[in-house]
C-alpha atoms as a PDB file:
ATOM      1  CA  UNK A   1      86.022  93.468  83.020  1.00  0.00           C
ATOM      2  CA  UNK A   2      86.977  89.896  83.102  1.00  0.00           C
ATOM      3  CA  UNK A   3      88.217  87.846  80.130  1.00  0.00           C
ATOM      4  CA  UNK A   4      86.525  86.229  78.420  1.00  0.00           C
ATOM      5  CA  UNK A   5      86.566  82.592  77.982  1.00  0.00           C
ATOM      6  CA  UNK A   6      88.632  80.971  75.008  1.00  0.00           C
ATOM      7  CA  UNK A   7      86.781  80.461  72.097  1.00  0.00           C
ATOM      8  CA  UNK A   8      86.559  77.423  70.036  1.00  0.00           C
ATOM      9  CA  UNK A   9      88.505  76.703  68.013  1.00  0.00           C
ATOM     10  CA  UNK A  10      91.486  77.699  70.120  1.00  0.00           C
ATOM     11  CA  UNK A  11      94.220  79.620  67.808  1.00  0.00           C
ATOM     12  CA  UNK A  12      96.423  80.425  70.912  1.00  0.00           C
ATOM     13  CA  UNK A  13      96.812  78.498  75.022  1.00  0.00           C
ATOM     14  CA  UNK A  14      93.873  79.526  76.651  1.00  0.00           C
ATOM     15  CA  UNK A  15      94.398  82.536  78.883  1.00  0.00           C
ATOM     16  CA  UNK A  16      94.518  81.319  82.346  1.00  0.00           C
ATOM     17  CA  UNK A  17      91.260  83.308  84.389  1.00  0.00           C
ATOM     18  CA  UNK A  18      91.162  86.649  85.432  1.00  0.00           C
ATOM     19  CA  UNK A  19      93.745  87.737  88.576  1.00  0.00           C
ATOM     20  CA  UNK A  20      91.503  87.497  91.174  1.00  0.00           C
ATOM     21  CA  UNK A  21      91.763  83.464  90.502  1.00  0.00           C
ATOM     22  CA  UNK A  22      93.372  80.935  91.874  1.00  0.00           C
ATOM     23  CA  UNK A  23      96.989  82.870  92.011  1.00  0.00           C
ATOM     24  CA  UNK A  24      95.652  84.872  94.417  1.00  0.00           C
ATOM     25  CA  UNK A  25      95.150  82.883  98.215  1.00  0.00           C
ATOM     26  CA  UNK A  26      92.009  81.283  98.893  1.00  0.00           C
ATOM     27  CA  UNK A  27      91.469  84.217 100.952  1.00  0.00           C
ATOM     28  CA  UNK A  28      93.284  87.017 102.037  1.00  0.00           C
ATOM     29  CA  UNK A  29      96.919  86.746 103.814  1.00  0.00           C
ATOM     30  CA  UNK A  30      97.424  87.674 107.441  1.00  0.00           C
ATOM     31  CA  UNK A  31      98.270  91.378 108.262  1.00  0.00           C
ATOM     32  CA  UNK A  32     100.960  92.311 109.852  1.00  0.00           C
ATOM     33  CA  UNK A  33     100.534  93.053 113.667  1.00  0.00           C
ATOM     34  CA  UNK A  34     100.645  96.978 113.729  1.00  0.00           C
ATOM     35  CA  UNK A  35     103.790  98.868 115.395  1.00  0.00           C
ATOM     36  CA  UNK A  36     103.114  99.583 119.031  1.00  0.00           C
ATOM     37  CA  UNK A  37     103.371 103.579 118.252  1.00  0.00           C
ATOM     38  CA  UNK A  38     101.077 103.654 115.489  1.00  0.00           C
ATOM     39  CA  UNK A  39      97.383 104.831 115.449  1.00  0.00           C
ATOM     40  CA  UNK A  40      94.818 102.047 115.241  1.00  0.00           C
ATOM     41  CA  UNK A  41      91.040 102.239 114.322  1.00  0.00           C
ATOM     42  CA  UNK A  42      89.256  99.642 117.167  1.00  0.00           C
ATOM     43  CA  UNK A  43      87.265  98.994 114.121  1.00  0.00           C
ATOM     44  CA  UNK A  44      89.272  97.662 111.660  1.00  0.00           C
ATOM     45  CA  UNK A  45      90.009  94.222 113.765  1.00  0.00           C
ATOM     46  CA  UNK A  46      86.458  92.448 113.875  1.00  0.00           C
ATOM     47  CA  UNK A  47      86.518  93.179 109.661  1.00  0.00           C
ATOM     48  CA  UNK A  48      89.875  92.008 109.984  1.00  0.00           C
ATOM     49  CA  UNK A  49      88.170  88.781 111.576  1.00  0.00           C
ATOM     50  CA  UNK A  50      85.618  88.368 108.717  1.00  0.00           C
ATOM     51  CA  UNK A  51      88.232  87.082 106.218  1.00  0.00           C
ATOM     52  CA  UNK A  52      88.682  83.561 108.468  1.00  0.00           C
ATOM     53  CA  UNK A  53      85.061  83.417 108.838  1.00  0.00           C
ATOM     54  CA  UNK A  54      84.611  79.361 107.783  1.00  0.00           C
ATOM     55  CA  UNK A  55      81.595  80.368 105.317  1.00  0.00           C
ATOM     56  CA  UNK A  56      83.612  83.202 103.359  1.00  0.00           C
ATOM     57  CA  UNK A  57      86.708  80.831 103.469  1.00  0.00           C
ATOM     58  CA  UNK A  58      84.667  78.148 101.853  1.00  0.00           C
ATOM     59  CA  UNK A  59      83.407  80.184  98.843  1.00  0.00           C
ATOM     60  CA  UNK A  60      86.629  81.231  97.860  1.00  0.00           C
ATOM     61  CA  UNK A  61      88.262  78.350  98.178  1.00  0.00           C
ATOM     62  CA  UNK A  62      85.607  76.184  95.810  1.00  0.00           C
ATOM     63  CA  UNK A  63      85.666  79.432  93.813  1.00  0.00           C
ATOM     64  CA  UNK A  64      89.319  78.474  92.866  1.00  0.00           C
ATOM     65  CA  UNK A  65      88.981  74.783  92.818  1.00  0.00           C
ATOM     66  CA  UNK A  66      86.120  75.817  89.560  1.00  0.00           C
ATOM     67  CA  UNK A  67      88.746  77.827  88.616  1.00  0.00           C
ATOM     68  CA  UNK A  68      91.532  75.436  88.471  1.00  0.00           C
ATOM     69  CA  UNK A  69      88.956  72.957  86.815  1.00  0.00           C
ATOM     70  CA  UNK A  70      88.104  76.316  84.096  1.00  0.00           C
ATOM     71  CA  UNK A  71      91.965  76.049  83.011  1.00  0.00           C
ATOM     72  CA  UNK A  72      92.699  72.676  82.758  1.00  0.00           C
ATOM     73  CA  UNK A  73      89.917  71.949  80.196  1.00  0.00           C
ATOM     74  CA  UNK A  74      91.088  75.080  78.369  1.00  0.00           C
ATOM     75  CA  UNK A  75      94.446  74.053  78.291  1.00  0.00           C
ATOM     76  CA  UNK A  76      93.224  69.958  77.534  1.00  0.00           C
ATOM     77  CA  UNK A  77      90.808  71.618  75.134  1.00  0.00           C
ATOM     78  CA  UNK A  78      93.966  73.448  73.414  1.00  0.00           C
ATOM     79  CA  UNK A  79      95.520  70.350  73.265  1.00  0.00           C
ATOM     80  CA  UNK A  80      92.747  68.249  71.588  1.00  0.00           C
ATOM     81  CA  UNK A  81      92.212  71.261  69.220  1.00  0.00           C
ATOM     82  CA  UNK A  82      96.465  70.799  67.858  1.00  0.00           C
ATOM     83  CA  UNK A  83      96.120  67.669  67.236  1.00  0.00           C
ATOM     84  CA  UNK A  84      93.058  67.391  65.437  1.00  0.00           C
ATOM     85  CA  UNK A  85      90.006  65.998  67.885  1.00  0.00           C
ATOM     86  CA  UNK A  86      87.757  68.979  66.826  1.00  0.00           C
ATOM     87  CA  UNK A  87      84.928  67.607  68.818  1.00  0.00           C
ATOM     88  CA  UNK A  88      86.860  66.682  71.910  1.00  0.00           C
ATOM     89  CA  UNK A  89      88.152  70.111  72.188  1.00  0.00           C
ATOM     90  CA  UNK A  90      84.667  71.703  71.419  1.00  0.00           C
ATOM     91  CA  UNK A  91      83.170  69.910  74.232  1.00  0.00           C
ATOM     92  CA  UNK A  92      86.336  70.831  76.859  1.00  0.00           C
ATOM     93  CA  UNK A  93      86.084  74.395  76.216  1.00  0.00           C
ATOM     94  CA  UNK A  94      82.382  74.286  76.942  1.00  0.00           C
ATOM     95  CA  UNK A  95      83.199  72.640  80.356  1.00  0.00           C
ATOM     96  CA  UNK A  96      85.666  75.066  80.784  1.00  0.00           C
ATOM     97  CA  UNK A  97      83.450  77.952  80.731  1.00  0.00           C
ATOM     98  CA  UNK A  98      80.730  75.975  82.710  1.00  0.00           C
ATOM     99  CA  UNK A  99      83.594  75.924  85.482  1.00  0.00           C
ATOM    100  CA  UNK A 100      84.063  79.281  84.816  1.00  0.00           C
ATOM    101  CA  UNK A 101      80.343  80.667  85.756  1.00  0.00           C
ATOM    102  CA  UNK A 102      80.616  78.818  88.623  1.00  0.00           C
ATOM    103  CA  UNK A 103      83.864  80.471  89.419  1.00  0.00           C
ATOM    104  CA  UNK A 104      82.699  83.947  89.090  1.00  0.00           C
ATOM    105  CA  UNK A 105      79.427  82.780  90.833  1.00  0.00           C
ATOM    106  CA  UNK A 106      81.197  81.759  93.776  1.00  0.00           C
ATOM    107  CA  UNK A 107      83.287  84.614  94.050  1.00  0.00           C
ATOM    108  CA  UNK A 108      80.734  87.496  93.710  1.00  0.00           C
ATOM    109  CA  UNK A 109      78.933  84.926  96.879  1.00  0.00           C
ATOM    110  CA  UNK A 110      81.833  85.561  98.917  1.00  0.00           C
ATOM    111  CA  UNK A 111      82.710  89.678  97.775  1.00  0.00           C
ATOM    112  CA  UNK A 112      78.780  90.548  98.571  1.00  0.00           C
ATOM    113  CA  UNK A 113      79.111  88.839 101.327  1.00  0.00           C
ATOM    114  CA  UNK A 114      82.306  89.913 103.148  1.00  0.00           C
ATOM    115  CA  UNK A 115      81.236  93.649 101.703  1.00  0.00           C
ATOM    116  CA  UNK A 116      78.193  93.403 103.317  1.00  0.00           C
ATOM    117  CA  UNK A 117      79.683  92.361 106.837  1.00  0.00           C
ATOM    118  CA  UNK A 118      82.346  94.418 106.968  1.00  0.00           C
ATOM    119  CA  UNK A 119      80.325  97.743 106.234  1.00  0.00           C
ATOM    120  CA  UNK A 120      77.949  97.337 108.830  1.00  0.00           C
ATOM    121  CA  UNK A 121      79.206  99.585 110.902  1.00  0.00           C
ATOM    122  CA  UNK A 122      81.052 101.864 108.349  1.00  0.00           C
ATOM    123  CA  UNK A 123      81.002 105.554 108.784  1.00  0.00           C
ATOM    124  CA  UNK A 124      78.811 107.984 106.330  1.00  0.00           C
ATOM    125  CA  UNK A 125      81.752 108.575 103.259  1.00  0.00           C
ATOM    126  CA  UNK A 126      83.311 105.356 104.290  1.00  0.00           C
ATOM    127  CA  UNK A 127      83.440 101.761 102.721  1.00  0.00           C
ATOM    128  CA  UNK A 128      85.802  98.810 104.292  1.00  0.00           C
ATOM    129  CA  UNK A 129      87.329  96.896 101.446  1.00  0.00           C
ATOM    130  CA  UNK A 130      88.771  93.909 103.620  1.00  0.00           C
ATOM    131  CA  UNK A 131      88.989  90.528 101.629  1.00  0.00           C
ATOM    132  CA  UNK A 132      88.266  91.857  98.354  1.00  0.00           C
ATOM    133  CA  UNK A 133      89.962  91.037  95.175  1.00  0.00           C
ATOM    134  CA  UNK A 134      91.688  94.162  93.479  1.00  0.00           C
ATOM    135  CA  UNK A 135      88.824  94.185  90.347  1.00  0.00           C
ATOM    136  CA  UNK A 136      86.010  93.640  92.826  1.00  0.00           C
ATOM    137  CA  UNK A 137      87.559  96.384  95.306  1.00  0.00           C
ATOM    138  CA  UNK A 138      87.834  98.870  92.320  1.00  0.00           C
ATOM    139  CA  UNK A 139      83.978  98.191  91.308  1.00  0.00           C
ATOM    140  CA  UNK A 140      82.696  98.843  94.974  1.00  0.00           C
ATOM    141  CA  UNK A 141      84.830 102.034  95.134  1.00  0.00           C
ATOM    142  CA  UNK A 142      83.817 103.036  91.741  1.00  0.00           C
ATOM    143  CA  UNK A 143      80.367 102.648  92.973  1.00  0.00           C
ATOM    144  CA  UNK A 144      80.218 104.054  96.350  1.00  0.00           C
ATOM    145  CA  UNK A 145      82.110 107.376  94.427  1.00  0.00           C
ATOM    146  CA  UNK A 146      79.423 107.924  92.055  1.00  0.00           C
ATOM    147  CA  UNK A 147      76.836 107.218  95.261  1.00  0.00           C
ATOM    148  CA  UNK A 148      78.839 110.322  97.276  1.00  0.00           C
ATOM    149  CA  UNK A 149      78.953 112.523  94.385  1.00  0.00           C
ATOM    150  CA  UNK A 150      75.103 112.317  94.277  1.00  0.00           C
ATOM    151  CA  UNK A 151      75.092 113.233  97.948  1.00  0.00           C
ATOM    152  CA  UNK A 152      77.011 115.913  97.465  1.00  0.00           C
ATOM    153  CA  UNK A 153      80.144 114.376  99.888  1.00  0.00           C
ATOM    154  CA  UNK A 154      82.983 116.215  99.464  1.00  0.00           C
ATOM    155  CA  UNK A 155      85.701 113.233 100.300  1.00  0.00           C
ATOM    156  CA  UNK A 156      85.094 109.391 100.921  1.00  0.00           C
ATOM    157  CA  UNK A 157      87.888 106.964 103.242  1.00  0.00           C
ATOM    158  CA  UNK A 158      88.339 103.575 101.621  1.00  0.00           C
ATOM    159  CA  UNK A 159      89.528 101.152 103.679  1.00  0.00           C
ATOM    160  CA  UNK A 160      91.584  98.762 101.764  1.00  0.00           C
ATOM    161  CA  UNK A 161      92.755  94.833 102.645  1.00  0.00           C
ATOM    162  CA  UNK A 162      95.958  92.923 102.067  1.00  0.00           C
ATOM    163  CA  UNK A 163      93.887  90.901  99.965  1.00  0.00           C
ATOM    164  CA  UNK A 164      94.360  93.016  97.303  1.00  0.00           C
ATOM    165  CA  UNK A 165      98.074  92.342  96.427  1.00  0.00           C
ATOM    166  CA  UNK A 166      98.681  88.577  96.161  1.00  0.00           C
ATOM    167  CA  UNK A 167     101.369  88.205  93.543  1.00  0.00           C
ATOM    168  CA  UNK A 168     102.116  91.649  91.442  1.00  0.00           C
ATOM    169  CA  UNK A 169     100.948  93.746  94.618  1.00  0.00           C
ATOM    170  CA  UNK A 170     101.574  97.366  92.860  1.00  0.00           C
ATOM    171  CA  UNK A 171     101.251  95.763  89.083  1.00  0.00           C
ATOM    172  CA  UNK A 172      97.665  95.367  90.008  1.00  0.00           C
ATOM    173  CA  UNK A 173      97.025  98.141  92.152  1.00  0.00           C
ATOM    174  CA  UNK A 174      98.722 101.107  90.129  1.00  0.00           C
ATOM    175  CA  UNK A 175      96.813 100.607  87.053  1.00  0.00           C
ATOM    176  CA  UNK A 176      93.450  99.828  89.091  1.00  0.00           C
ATOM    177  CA  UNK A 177      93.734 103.220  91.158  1.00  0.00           C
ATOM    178  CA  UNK A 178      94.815 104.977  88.217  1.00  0.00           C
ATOM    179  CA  UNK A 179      91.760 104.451  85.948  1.00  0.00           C
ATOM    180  CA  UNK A 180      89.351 104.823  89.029  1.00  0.00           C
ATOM    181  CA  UNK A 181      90.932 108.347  89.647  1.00  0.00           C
ATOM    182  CA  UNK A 182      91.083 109.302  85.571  1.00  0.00           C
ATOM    183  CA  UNK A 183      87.701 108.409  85.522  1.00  0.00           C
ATOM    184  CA  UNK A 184      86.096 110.169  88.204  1.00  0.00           C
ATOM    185  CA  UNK A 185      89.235 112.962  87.959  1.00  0.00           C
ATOM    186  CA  UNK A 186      89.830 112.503  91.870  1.00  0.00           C
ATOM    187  CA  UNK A 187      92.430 113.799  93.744  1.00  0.00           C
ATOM    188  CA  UNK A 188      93.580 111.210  96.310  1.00  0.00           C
ATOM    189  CA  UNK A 189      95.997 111.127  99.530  1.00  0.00           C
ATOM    190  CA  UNK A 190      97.026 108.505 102.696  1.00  0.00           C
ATOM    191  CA  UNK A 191      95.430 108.878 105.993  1.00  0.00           C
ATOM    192  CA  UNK A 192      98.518 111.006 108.159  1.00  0.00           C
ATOM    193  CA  UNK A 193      97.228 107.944 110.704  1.00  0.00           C
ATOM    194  CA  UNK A 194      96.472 105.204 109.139  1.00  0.00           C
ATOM    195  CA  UNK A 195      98.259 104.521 105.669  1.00  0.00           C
ATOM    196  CA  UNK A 196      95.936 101.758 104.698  1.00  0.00           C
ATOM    197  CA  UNK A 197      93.225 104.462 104.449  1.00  0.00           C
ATOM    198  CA  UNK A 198      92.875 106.150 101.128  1.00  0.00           C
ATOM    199  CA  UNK A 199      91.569 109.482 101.522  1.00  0.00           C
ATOM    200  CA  UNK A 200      89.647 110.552  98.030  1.00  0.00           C
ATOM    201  CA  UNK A 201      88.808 114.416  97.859  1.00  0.00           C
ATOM    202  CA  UNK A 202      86.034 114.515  95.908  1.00  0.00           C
ATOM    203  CA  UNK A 203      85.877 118.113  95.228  1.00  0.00           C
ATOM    204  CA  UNK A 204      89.351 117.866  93.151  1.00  0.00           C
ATOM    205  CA  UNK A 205      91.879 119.511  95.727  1.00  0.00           C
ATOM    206  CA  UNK A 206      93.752 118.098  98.723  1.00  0.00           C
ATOM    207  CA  UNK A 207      97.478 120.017  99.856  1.00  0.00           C
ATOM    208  CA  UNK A 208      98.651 116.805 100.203  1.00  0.00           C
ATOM    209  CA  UNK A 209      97.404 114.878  97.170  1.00  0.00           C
ATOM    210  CA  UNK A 210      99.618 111.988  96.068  1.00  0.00           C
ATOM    211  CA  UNK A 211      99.769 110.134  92.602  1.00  0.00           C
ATOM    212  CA  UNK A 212      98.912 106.200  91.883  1.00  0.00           C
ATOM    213  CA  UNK A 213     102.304 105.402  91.513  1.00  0.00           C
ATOM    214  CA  UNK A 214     102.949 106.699  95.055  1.00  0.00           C
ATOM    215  CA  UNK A 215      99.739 105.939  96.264  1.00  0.00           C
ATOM    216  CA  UNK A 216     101.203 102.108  95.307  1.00  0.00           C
ATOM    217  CA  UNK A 217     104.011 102.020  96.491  1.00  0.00           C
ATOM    218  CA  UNK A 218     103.203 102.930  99.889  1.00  0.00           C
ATOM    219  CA  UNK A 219      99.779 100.617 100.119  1.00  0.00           C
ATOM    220  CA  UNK A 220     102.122  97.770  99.012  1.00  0.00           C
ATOM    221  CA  UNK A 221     104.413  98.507 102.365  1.00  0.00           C
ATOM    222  CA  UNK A 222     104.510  95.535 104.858  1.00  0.00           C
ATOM    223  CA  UNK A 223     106.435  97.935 107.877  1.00  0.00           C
ATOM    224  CA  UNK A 224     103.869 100.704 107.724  1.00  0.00           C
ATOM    225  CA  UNK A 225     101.587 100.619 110.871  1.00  0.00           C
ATOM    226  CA  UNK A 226      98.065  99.396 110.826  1.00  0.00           C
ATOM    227  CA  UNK A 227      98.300  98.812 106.488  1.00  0.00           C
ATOM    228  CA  UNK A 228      96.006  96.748 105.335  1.00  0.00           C
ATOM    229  CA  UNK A 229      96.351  96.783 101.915  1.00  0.00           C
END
């Protein structure tokens, strides 16, 4: 879940926004060009494409410019609060978390609709992650598992994005793929072709099942071919 927004009074700097804000690019950083020897899935490219798409570059970017605005009336709200302009710093923290909705507005515009384009063409047991933010990653897989378990599937491919890293790369991811798997006690391993593919056995067994911290490690590898994480 995200933070939530300081509360007024402040007793503390407000927290700065959730990590899918403006620390992370306005959208996703360029992948690496695979290695000439290494597998590559013709489909990955055009949903490669989608992240410089002017429309989804637009959303994220005013998503961080509301998010930039969010923290610098918390912080000038913080400031008003110490030295004693109780009304002043009421009336910044309420801007603050009008910035904020408008944040988290913008960005759920631009994860629907990247999600939405780059699945299009997705596979039965398959979602494309591309250009999502690590929490907003982990809620579409957490939702497409419980969808597969419904169905019966007995493994789903996630296709993950470089997007996801941004500063921290495995500080976010670890934790993120480790409560996905606790919850839904999945068994999980890397696509023998394609390491940015995360293969999750649903049925609980897999020869070649790997942990989060490896699973981490390896998605936050810039010389593996055709990665994507």
């Amino acid at each position: 879940m995200q933070q939530p927004a300081p509360v007024y009074p402040p007793s503390q700097p407000p927290a700065q926004q959730p990590y899918e804000h403006h620390h992370q690019t306005a959208h996703p950083q360029q992948h690496p060009s695979p290695h000439p020897h290494s597998p590559q899935s013709p489909r990955l490219d055009p949903n490669q494409d989608n992240q410089h798409n002017p429309h989804y570059i637009d959303l994220r970017k005013r998503a961080n410019e509301e998010g930039d605005a969010m923290a610098k009336c918390f912080q000038e709200s913080h400031e008003a609060y110490a030295r004693g302009d109780g009304a002043g710093a009421k009336e910044l923290s309420n801007e603050g978390k009008e910035h904020k909705q408008k944040m988290e507005q913008l960005n759920k515009q631009a994860s629907d609709w990247i999600y939405v384009e780059n699945n299009k063409d997705s596979k039965p047991g398959e979602i494309d992650l591309h250009g999502l933010y690590v929490k907003e990653a982990i809620e579409r897989s957490d939702s497409a598992i419980e969808d597969a378990k419904r169905r019966g599937d007995t493994e789903m491919h996630l296709i993950v994005g470089k997007g996801l890293h941004s500063s921290g790369g495995v500080a976010k991811i670890k934790p993120a793929i480790e409560a996905l798997m606790q919850k839904h006690q999945l068994v999980a391993e890397l696509d023998s072709n394609n390491a940015g593919v995360l293969i999750v056995q649903l049925g609980g067994h897999s020869d070649r099942a790997v942990g989060p911290d490896e699973i981490a490690r390896r998605l936050n590898r810039d010389d593996e071919g055709c990665i994507v994480m």
